[in-house]
Protein backbone atom coordinates (compact mmCIF):
# COMPACT_ATOMS: atom_id res chain seq x y z
CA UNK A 1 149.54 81.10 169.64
CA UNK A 2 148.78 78.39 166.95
CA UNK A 3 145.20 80.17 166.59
CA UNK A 4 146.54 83.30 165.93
CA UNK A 5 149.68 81.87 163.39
CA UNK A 6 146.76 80.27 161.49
CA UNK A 7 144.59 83.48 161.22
CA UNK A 8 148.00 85.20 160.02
CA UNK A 9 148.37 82.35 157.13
CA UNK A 10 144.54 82.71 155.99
CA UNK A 11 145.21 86.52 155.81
CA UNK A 12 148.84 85.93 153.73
CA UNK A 13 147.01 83.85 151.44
CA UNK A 14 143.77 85.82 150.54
CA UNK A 15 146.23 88.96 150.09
CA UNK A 16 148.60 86.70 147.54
CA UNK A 17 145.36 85.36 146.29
CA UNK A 18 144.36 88.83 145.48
CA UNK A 19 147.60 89.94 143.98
CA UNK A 20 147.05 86.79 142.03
CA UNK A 21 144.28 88.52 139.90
CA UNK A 22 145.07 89.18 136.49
CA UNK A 23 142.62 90.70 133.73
CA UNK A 24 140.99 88.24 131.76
CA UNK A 25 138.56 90.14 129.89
CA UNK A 26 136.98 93.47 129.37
CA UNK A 27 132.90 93.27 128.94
CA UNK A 28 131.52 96.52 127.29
CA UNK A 29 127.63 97.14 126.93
CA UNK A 30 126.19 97.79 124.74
CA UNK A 31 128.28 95.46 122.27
CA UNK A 32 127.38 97.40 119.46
CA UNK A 33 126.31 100.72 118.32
CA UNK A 34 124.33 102.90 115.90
CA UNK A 35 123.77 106.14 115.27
CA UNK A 36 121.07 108.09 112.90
CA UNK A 37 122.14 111.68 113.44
CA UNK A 38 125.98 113.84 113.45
CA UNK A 39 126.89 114.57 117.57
CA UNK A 40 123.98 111.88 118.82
CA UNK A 41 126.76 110.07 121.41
CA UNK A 42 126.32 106.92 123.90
CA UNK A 43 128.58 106.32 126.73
CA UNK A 44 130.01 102.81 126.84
CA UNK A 45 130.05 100.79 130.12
CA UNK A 46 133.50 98.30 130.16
CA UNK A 47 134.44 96.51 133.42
CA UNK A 48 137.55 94.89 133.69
CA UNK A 49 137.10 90.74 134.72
CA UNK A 50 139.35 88.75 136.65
CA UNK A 51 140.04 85.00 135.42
CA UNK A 52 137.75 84.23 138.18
CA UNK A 53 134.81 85.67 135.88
CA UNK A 54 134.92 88.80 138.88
CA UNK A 55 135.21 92.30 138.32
CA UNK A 56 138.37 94.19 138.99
CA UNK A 57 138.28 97.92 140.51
CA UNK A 58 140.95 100.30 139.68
CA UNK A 59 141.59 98.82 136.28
CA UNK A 60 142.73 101.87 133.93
CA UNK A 61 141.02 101.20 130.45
CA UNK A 62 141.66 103.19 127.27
CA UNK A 63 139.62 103.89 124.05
CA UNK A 64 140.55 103.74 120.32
CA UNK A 65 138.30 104.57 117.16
CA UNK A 66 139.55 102.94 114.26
CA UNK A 67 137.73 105.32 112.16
CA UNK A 68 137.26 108.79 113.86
CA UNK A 69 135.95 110.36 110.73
CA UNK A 70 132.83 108.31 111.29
CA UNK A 71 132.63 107.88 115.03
CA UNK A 72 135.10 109.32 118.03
CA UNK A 73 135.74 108.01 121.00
CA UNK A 74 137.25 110.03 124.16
CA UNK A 75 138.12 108.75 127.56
CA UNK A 76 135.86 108.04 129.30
CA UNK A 77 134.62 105.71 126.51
CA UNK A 78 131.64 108.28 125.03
CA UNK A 79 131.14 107.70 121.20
CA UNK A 80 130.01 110.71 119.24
CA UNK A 81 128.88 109.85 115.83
CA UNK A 82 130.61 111.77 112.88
CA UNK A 83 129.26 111.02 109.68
CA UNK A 84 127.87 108.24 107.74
CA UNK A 85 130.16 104.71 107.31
CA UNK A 86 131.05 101.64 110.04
CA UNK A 87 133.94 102.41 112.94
CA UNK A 88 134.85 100.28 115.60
CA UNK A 89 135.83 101.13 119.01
CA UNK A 90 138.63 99.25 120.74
CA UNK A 91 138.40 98.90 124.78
CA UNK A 92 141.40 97.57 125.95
CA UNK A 93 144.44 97.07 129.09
CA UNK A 94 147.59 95.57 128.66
CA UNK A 95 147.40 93.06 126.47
CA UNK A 96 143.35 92.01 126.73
CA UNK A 97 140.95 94.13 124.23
CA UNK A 98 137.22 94.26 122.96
CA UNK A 99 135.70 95.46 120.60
CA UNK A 100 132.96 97.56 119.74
CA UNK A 101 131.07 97.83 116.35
CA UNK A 102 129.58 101.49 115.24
CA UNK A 103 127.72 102.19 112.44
CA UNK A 104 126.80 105.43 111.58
CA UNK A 105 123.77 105.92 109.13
CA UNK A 106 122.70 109.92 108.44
CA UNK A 107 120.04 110.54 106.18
CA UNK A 108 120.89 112.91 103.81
CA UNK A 109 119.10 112.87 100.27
CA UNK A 110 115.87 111.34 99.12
CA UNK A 111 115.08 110.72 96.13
CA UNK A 112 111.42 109.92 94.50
CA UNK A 113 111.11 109.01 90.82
CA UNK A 114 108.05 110.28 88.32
CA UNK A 115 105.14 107.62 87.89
CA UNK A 116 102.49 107.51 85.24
CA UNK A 117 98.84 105.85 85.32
CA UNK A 118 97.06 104.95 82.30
CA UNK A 119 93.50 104.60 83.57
CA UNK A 120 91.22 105.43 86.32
CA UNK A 121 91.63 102.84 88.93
CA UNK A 122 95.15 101.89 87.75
CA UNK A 123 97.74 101.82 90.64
CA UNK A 124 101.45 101.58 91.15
CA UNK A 125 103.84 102.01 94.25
CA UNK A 126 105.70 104.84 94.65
CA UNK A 127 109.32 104.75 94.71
CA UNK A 128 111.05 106.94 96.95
CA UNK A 129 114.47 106.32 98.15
CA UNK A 130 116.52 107.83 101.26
CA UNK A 131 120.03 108.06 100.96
CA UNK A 132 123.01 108.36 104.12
CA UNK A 133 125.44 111.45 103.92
CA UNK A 134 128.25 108.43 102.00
CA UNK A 135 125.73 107.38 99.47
CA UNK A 136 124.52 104.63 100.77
CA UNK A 137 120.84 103.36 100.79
CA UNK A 138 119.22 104.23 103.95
CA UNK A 139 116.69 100.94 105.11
CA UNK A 140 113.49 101.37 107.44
CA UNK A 141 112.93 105.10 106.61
CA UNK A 142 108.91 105.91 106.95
CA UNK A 143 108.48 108.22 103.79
CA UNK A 144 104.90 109.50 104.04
CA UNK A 145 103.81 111.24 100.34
CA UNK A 146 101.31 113.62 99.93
CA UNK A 147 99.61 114.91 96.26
CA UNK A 148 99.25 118.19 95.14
CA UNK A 149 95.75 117.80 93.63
CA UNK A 150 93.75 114.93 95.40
CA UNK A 151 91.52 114.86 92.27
CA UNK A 152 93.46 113.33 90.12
CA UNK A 153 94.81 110.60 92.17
CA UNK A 154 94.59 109.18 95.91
CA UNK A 155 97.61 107.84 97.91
CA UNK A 156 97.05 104.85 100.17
CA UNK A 157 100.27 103.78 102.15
CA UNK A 158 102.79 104.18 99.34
CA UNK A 159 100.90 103.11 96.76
CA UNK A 160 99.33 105.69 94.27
CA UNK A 161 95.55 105.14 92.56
CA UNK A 162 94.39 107.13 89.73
CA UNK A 163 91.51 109.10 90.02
CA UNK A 164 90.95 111.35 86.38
CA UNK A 165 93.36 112.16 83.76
CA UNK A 166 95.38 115.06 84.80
CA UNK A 167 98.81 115.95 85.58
CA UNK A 168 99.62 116.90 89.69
CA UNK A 169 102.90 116.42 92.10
CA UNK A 170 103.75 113.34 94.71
CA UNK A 171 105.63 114.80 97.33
CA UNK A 172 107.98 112.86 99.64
CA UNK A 173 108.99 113.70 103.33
CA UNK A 174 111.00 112.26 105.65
CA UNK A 175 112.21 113.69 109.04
CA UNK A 176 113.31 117.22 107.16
CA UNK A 177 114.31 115.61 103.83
CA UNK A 178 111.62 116.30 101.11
CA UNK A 179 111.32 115.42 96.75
CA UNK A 180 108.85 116.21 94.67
CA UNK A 181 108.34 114.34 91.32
CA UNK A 182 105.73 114.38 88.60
CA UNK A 183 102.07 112.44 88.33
CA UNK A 184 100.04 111.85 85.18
CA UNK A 185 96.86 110.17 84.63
CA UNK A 186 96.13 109.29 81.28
CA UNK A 187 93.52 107.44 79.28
CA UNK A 188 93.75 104.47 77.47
CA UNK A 189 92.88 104.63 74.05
CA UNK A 190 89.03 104.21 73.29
CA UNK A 191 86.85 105.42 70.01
CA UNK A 192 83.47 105.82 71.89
CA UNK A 193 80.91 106.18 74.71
CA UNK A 194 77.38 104.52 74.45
CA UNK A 195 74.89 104.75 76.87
CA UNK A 196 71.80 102.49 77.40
CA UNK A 197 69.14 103.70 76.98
CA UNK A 198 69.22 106.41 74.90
CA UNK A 199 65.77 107.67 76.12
CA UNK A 200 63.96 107.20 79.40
CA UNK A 201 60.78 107.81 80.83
CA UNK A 202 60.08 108.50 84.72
CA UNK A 203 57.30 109.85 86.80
CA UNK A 204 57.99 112.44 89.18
CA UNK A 205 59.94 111.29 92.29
CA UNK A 206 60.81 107.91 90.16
CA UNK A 207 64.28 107.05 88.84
CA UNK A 208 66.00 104.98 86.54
CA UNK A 209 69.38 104.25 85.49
CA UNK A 210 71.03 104.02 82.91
CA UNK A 211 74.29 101.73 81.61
CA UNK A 212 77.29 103.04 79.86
CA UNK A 213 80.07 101.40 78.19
CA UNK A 214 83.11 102.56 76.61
CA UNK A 215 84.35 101.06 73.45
CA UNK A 216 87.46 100.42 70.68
CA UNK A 217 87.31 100.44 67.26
CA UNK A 218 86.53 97.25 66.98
CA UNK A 219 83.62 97.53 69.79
CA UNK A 220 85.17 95.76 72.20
CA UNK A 221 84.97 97.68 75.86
CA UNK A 222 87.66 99.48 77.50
CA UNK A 223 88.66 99.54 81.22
CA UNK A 224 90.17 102.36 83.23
CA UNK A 225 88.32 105.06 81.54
CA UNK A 226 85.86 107.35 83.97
CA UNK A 227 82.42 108.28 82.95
CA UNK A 228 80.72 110.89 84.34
CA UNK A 229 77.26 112.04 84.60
CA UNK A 230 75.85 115.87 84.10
CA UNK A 231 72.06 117.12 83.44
CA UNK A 232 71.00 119.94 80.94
CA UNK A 233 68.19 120.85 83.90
CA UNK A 234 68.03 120.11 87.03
CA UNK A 235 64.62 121.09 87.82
CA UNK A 236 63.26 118.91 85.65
CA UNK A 237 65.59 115.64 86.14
CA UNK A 238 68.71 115.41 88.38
CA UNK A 239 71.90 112.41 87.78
CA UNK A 240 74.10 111.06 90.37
CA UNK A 241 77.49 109.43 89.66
CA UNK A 242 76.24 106.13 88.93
CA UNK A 243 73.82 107.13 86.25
CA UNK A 244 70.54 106.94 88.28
CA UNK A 245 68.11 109.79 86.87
CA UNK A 246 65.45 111.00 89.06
CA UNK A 247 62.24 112.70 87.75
CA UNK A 248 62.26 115.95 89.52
CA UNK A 249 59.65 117.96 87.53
CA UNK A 250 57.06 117.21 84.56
CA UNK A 251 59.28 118.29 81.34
CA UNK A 252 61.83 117.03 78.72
CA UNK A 253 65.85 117.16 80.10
CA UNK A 254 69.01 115.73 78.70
CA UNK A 255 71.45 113.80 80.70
CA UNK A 256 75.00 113.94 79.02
CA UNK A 257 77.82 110.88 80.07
CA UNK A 258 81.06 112.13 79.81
CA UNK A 259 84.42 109.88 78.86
CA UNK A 260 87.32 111.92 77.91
CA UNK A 261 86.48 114.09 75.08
CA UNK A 262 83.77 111.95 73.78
CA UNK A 263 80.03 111.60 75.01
CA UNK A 264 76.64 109.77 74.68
CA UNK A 265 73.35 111.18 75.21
CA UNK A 266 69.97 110.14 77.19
CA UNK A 267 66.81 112.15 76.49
CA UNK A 268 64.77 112.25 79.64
CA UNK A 269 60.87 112.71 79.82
CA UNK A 270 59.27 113.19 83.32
CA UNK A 271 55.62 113.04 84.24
CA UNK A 272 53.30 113.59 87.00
């Protein structure tokens, strides 16, 4: 009889032990959110904890958006984003709450501004900039650019090297977002072109190169300004891109270097 009075007290205790619980806390995962896109949604998990640190069944929990322009929240605790801007969603019972943090970032414009070389070889970054559907600057996007002419320039990352004077178009893309903005490629000033030397002599199969330099007015040289190479025959004497003349065929031939509008001159002999 005492054995079974005992069992009866353990019994009366765990069930007033039990009614005993109260909600402590409410732990929701993930603890924050963010969204890049209108309708992408997450479901949060909350469980309901005891002061014992255990989790209580059969807690009824509701859901609050303090923003639902930006993110909504419905009962079963599934976010939807809205539009661009920072929401946060309340999980609560009673008197105990949490909170959840949502920030909603939607691209929605990008912008890329004009750049201008002066030079061949000269480089600058590009500056492209992705903008969220409230105005705000839009970090990490992966803008890949692209040119319309590859002559006149060559892109590298996001930086931009000139190739030859010209005018083409950078264009920006990101996820469906695209800009286009202007490229030019000028010259720096210069007053001349001199090659070295101005007449050369090679035997058939031989070469020999030949040195240019581009000049102020005062004689001084210039960088960033592209020569280039062209022969008046190329039976009798051929010219790569880094001057070197190659006898070809016994005769007379003149190599021409090209800088901008101005040019310099190499008479070529070739002999058996």
């Amino acid at each position: 009889m005492k054995s079974q009075l005992k069992s009866l007290s353990w019994a009366v205790a765990l069930v007033l032990l039990g009614a005993c619980s109260k909600i402590t806390r409410i732990e929701v995962k993930p603890a924050a959110l963010a969204f890049h896109a209108a309708k992408q949604a997450q479901a949060l998990q909350a469980t309901a904890v005891d002061q014992n640190g255990k989790p209580m069944n059969g807690v009824s929990l509701t859901y609050a958006s303090s923003n639902a322009r930006v993110a909504t929240v419905d009962a079963t605790g599934k976010v939807t984003a809205v539009k661009s801007g920072a929401a946060t969603v309340t999980v609560s019972s009673g008197t105990v709450s949490q909170m959840v943090a949502v920030n909603v970032t939607i691209p929605a414009m990008l912008m890329l501004r004009p750049t201008a070389l002066v030079g061949t070889g000269s480089t600058a970054p590009l500056a492209a900039m992705v903008m969220d559907d409230a105005g705000r600057p839009y970090a990490g996007a992966n803008v890949v650019f692209g040119l319309a002419n590859p002559a006149i320039a060559k892109i590298t990352g996001n930086v931009v090297t000139a190739l030859a004077p010209g005018q083409t178009q950078i264009t920006a893309t990101f996820g469906n977002l695209r800009a286009q903005a202007p490229l030019s490629v000028t010259l720096p000033a210069f007053a001349s072109v001199e090659v070295a030397p101005a007449t050369v002599r090679v035997k058939v199969g031989s070469g020999a190169a030949v040195t240019t330099k581009v000049t102020d007015s005062a004689g001084a040289g210039v960088n960033g300004v592209g020569v280039t190479y062209d022969t008046s025959d190329a039976a009798i004497a051929t010219v790569n891109a880094a001057g070197m003349i190659l006898g070809v065929a016994p005769g007379h031939a003149t190599v021409t270097a090209h800088a901008g509008d101005k040019t310099a001159t190499v008479a070529v002999t070739v002999t058996k």
